[in-house]
Protein backbone atom coordinates (compact mmCIF):
# COMPACT_ATOMS: atom_id res chain seq x y z
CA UNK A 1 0.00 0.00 0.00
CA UNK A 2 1.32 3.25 -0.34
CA UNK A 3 1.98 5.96 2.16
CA UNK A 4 -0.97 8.10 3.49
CA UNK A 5 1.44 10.20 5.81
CA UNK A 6 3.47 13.93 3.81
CA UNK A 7 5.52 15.48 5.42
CA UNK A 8 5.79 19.17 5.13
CA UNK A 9 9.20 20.12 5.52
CA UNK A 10 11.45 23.41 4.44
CA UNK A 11 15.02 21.45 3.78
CA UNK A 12 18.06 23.18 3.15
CA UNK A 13 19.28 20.14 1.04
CA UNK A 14 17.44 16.57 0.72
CA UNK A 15 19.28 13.87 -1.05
CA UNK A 16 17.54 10.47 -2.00
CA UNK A 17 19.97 7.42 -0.85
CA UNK A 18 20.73 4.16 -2.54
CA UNK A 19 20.91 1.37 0.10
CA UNK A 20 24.80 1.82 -0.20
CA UNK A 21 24.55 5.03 0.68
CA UNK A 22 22.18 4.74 3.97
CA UNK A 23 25.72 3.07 5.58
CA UNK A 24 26.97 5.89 6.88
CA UNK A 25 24.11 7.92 8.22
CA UNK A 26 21.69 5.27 9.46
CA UNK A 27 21.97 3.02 12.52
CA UNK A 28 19.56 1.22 10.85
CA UNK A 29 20.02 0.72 7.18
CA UNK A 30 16.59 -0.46 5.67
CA UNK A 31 17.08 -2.71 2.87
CA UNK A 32 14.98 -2.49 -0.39
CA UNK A 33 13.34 1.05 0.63
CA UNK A 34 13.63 4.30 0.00
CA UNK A 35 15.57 7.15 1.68
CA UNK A 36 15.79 10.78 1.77
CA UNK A 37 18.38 12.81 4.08
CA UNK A 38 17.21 16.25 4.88
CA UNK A 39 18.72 19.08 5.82
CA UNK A 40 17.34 21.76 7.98
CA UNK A 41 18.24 24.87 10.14
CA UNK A 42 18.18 22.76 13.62
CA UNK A 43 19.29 19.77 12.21
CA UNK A 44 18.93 16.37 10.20
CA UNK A 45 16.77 13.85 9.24
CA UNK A 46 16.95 10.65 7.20
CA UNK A 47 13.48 9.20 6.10
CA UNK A 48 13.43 5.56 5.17
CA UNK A 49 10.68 4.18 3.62
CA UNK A 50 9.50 1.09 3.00
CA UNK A 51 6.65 -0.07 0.97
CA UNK A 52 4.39 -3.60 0.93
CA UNK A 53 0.85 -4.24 0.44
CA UNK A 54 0.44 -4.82 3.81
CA UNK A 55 1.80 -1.81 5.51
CA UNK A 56 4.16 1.05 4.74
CA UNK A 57 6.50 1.26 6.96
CA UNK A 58 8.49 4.64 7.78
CA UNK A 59 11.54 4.76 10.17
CA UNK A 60 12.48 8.79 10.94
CA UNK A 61 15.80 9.59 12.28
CA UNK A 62 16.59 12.80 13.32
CA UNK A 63 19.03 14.90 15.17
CA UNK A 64 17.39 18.36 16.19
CA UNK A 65 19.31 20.69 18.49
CA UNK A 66 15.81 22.27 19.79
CA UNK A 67 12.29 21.57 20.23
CA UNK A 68 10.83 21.60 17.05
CA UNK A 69 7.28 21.53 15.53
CA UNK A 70 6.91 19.40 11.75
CA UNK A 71 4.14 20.12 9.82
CA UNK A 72 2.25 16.92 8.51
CA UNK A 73 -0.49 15.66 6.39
CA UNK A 74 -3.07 12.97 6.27
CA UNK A 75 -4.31 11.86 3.03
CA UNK A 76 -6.85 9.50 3.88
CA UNK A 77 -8.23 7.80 7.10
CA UNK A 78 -5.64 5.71 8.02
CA UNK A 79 -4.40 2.99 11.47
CA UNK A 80 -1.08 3.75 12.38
CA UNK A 81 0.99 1.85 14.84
CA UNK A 82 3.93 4.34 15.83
CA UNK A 83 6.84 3.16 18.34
CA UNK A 84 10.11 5.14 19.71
CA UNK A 85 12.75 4.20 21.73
CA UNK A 86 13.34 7.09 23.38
CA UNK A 87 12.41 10.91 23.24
CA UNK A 88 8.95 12.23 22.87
CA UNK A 89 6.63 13.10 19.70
CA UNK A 90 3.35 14.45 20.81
CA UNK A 91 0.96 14.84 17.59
CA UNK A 92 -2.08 17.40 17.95
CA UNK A 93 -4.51 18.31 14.81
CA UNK A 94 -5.21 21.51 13.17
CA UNK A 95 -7.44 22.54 16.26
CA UNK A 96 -4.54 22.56 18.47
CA UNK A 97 -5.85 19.41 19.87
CA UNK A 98 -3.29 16.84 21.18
CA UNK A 99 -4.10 13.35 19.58
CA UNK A 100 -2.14 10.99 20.45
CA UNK A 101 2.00 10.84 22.08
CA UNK A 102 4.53 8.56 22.52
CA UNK A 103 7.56 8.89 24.61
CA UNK A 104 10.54 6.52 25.99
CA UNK A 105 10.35 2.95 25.39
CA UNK A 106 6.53 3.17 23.84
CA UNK A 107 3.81 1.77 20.93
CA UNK A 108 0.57 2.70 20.41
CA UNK A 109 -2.17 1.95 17.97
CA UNK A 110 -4.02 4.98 16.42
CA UNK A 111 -6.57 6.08 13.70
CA UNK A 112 -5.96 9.29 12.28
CA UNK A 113 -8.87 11.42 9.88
CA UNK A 114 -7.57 13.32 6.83
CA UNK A 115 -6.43 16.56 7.25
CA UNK A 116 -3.34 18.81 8.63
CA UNK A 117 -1.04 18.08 11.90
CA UNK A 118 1.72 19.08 13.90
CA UNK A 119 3.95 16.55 15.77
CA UNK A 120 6.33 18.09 18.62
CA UNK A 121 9.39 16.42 18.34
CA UNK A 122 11.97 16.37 21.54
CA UNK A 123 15.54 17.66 20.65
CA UNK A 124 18.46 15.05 20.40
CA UNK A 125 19.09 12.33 18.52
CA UNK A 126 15.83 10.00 17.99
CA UNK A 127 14.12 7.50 16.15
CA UNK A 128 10.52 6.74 15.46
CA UNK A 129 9.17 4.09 13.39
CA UNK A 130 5.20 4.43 11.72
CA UNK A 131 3.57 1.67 10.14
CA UNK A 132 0.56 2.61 7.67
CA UNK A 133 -1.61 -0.51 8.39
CA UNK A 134 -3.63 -1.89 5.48
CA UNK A 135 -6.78 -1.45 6.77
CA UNK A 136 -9.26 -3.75 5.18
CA UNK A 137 -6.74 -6.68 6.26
CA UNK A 138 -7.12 -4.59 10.23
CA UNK A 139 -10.59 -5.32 10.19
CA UNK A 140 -11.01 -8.18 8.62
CA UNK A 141 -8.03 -9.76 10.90
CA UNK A 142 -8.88 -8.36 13.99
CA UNK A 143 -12.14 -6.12 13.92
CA UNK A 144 -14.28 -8.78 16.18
CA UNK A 145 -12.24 -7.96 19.42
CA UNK A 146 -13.60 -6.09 21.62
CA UNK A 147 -10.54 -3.94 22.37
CA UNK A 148 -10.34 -2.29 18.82
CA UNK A 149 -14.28 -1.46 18.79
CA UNK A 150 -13.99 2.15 19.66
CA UNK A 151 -10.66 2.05 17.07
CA UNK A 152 -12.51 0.22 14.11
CA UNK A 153 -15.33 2.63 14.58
CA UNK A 154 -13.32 5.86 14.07
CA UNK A 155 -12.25 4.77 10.70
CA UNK A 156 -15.98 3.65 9.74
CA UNK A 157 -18.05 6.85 10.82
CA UNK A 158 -16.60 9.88 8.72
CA UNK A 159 -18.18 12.00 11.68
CA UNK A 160 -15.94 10.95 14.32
CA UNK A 161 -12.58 11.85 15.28
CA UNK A 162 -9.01 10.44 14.97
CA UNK A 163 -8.58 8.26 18.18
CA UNK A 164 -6.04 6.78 19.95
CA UNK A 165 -5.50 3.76 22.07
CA UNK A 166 -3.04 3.60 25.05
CA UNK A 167 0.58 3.05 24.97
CA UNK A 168 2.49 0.64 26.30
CA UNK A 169 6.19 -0.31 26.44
CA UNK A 170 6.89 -2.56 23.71
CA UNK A 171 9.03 -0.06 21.66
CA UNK A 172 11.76 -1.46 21.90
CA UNK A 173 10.12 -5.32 20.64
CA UNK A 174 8.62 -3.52 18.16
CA UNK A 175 12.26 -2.29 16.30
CA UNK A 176 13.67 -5.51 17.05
CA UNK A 177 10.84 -6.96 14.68
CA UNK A 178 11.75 -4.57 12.06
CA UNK A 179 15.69 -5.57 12.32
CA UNK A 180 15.23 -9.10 12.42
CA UNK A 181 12.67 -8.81 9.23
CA UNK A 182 15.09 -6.36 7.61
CA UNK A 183 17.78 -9.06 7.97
CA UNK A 184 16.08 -11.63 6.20
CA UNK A 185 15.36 -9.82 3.10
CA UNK A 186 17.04 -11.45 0.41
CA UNK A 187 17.55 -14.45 2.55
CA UNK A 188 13.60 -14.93 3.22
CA UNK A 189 10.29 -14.01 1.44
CA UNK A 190 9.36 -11.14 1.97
CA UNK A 191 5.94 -11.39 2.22
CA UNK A 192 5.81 -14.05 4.83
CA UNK A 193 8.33 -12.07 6.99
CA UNK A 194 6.02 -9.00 6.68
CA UNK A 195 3.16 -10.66 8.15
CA UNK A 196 4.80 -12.40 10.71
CA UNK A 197 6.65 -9.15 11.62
CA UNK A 198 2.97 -6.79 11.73
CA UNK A 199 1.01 -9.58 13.25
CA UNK A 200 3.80 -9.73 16.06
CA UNK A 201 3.41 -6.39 16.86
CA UNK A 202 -0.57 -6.42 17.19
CA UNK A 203 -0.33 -9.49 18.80
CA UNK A 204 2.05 -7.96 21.56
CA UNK A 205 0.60 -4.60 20.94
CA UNK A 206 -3.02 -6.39 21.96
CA UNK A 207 -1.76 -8.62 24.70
CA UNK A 208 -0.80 -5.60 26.44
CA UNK A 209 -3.92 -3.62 25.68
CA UNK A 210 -5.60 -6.72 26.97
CA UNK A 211 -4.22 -6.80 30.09
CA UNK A 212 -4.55 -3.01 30.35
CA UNK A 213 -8.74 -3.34 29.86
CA UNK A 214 -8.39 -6.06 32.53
CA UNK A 215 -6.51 -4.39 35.43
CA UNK A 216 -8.81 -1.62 34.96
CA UNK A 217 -12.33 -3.51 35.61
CA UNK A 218 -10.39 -5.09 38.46
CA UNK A 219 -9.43 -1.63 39.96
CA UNK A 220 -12.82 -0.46 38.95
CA UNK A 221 -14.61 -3.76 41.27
CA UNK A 222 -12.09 -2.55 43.81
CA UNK A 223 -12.84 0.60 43.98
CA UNK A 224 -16.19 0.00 44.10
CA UNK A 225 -15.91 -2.61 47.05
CA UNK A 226 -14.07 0.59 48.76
CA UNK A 227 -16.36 3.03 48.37
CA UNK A 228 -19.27 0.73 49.87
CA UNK A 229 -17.58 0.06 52.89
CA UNK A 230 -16.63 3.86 53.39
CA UNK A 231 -20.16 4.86 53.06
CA UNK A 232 -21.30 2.58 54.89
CA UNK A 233 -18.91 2.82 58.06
CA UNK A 234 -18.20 6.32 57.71
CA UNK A 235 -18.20 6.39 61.69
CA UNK A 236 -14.85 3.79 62.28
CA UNK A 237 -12.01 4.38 63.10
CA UNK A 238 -10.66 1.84 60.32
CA UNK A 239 -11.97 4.75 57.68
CA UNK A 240 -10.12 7.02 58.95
CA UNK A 241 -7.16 5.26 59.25
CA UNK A 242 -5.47 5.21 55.70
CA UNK A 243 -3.12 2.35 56.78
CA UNK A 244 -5.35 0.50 58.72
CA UNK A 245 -7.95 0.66 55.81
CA UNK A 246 -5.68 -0.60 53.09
CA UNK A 247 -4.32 -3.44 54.96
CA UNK A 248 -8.33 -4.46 55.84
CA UNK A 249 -8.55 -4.52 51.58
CA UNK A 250 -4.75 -6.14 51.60
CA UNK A 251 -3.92 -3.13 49.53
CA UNK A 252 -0.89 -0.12 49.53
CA UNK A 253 -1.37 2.99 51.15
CA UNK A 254 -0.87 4.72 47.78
CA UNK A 255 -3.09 2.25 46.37
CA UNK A 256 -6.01 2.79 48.86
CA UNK A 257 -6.10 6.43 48.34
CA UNK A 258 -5.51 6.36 44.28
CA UNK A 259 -8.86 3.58 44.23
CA UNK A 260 -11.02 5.55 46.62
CA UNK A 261 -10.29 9.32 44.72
CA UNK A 262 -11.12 7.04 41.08
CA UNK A 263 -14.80 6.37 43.34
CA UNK A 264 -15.56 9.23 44.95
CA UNK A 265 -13.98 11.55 42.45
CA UNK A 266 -12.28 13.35 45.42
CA UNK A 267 -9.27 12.26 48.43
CA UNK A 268 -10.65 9.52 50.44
CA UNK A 269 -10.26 12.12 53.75
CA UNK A 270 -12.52 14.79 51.97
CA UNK A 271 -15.04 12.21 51.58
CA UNK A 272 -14.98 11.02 55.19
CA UNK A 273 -14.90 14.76 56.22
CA UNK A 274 -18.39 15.18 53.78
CA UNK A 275 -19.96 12.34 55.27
CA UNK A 276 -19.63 12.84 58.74
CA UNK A 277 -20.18 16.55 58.60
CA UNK A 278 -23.86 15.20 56.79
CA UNK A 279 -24.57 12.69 58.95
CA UNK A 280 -23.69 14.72 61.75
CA UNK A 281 -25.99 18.08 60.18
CA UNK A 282 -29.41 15.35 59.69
CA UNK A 283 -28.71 14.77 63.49
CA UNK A 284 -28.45 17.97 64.83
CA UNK A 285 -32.19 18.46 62.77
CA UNK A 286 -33.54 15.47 63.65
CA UNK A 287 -32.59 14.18 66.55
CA UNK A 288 -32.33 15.80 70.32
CA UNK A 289 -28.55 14.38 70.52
CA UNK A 290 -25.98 16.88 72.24
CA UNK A 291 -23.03 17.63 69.91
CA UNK A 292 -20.71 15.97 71.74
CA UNK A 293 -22.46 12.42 71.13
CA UNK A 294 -23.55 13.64 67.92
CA UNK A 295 -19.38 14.03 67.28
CA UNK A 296 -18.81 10.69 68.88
CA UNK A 297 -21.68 8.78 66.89
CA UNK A 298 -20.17 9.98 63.50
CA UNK A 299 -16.73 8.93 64.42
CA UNK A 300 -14.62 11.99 66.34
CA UNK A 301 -13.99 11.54 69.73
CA UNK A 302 -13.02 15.48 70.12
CA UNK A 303 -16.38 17.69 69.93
CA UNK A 304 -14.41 20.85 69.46
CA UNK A 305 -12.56 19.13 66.52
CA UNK A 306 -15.97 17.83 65.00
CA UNK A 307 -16.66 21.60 65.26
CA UNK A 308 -14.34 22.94 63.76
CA UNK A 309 -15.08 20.61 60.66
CA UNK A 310 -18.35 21.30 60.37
CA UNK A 311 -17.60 25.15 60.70
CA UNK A 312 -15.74 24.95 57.93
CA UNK A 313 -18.03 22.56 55.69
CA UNK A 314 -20.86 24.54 56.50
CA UNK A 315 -19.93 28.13 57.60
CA UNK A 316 -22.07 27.68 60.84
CA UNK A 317 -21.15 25.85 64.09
CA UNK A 318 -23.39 22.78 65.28
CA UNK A 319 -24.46 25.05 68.24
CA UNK A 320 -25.62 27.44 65.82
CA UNK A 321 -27.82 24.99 63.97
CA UNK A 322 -29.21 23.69 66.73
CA UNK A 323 -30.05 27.23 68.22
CA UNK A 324 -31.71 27.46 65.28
CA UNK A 325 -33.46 24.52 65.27
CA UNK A 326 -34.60 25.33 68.58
């Protein structure tokens, strides 16, 4: 297939490469493909290209002495699978939106609509490798699984926009698939080493994203399970005792309080605060309960701290309310 990614660049010089050629500037020679070495005011960068039914696959190499923004185009709805070993390249679309980024030892999958980007490129010396995925073989192959639903989607509906599924740290797999396929042409065919090499990286790509989808439902059951038992015995002392809680759900500290902000939306000790200040405010209205066993029945042993609390939740005093009440 050919490539549905142009780049927009302002060279000083660009020079296309025989294979001999590539020996010298590339840590990673790609055999059979085509390469073009650009010059520009804050640095290189050799473009290798390789083209197959199957996927196009582009390997960038570049050496930038600053930050630097390259202009980029999108010629048709395409799946990309981009990978780098290290750096960053954070790609946003014409609204200034960012799409999708990859940084360190990453790999994502993504589905990008027509039209005009920018990609922010970390200075140094960097490589990032894009493969243009067929995309009737992408759905065929793998459109059934639930994990690529929301992906498979954004390429169907024309109304939708370019999406991007999480990254994980396979990078580094991913480029070692390339060299060992790269080394086999002329040795191998290529067509069976292309297939193996783009159905290894789904495959690992999708393992990950698999497990991914998993840990999250079993956070999300966890966090759940938390929440219910704070609500519920918002008066213990186990609730508001961060160690003592996690170690009741066999848990980390860190871990208790990350699960119980992704419930309530907020820290787990501002939602114990809220709940006993309510409790304790239905009390003082309905009930003929002093404040200090009002404080004690929703879990502080110190009325004047209780107080202070409430003060502060509500901008009255519990003596005040019940004065009022009165």
């Amino acid at each position: 297939m050919h490539s549905h990614v142009k780049l927009n660049l302002k060279p000083i010089l660009t020079i296309n490469l025989s294979t001999n050629g590539l020996q010298n500037l590339s840590t990673f020679p790609l055999k059979l493909g085509e390469a073009s070495y650009y010059t520009m005011d804050d640095g290189i960068l050799l473009l290798q290209s390789l083209d197959h039914y199957l996927a196009h696959i582009h390997l960038y190499e570049y050496k930038i002495e600053k930050h630097a923004l390259v202009d980029l185009e999108i010629t048709e709805t395409s799946f990309f699978m981009v990978a780098t070993l290290d750096g960053c390249a954070i790609l946003y679309n014409e609204a200034d939106e960012m799409v999708s980024e990859v940084f360190g030892n990453s790999c994502r999958l993504v589905c990008l609509k027509p039209g005009k980007y920018k990609c922010s490129v970390m200075c140094g010396e960097h490589q990032i490798q894009l493969l243009n995925i067929w995309p009737e073989w992408l759905i065929k192959k793998y459109g059934a699984l639930e994990e690529l639903r929301e992906l498979i989607a954004c390429y169907d509906d024309y109304e939708l926009e370019s999406f991007s599924l999480p990254g994980f740290s396979i990078g580094h797999q991913v480029f070692t698939g390339l060299r060992t396929m790269n080394k086999g042409i002329g040795f191998r065919d290529l067509d069976n080493d292309m297939h193996t090499f783009v159905n290894d990286c789904i495959s690992r790509y999708l393992v990950k994203l698999h497990d991914s989808i998993r840990q999250a439902k079993n956070q999300e059951l966890k966090a759940r399970e938390i929440g219910e038992f704070v609500t519920a015995n918002f008066a213990s002392k186990i609730v508001g005792d961060e160690p003592a809680l996690a170690s009741h759900f066999m848990i980390s500290t860190t871990m208790l309080i990350r699960l119980a902000k992704l419930y309530f939306g907020r820290p787990l000790h501002q939602q114990v605060i809220e709940l006993r200040a309510h409790h304790g405010l239905k009390m003082l209205l309905a009930t003929q309960y002093t404040v200090q066993e009002i404080a004690t029945r929703v879990g502080y042993d110190d009325p004047k701290y209780f107080s202070r609390l409430f003060k502060k939740r509500f901008g009255i005093t519990p003596n005040e309310v019940r004065i009022c009440v009165i």
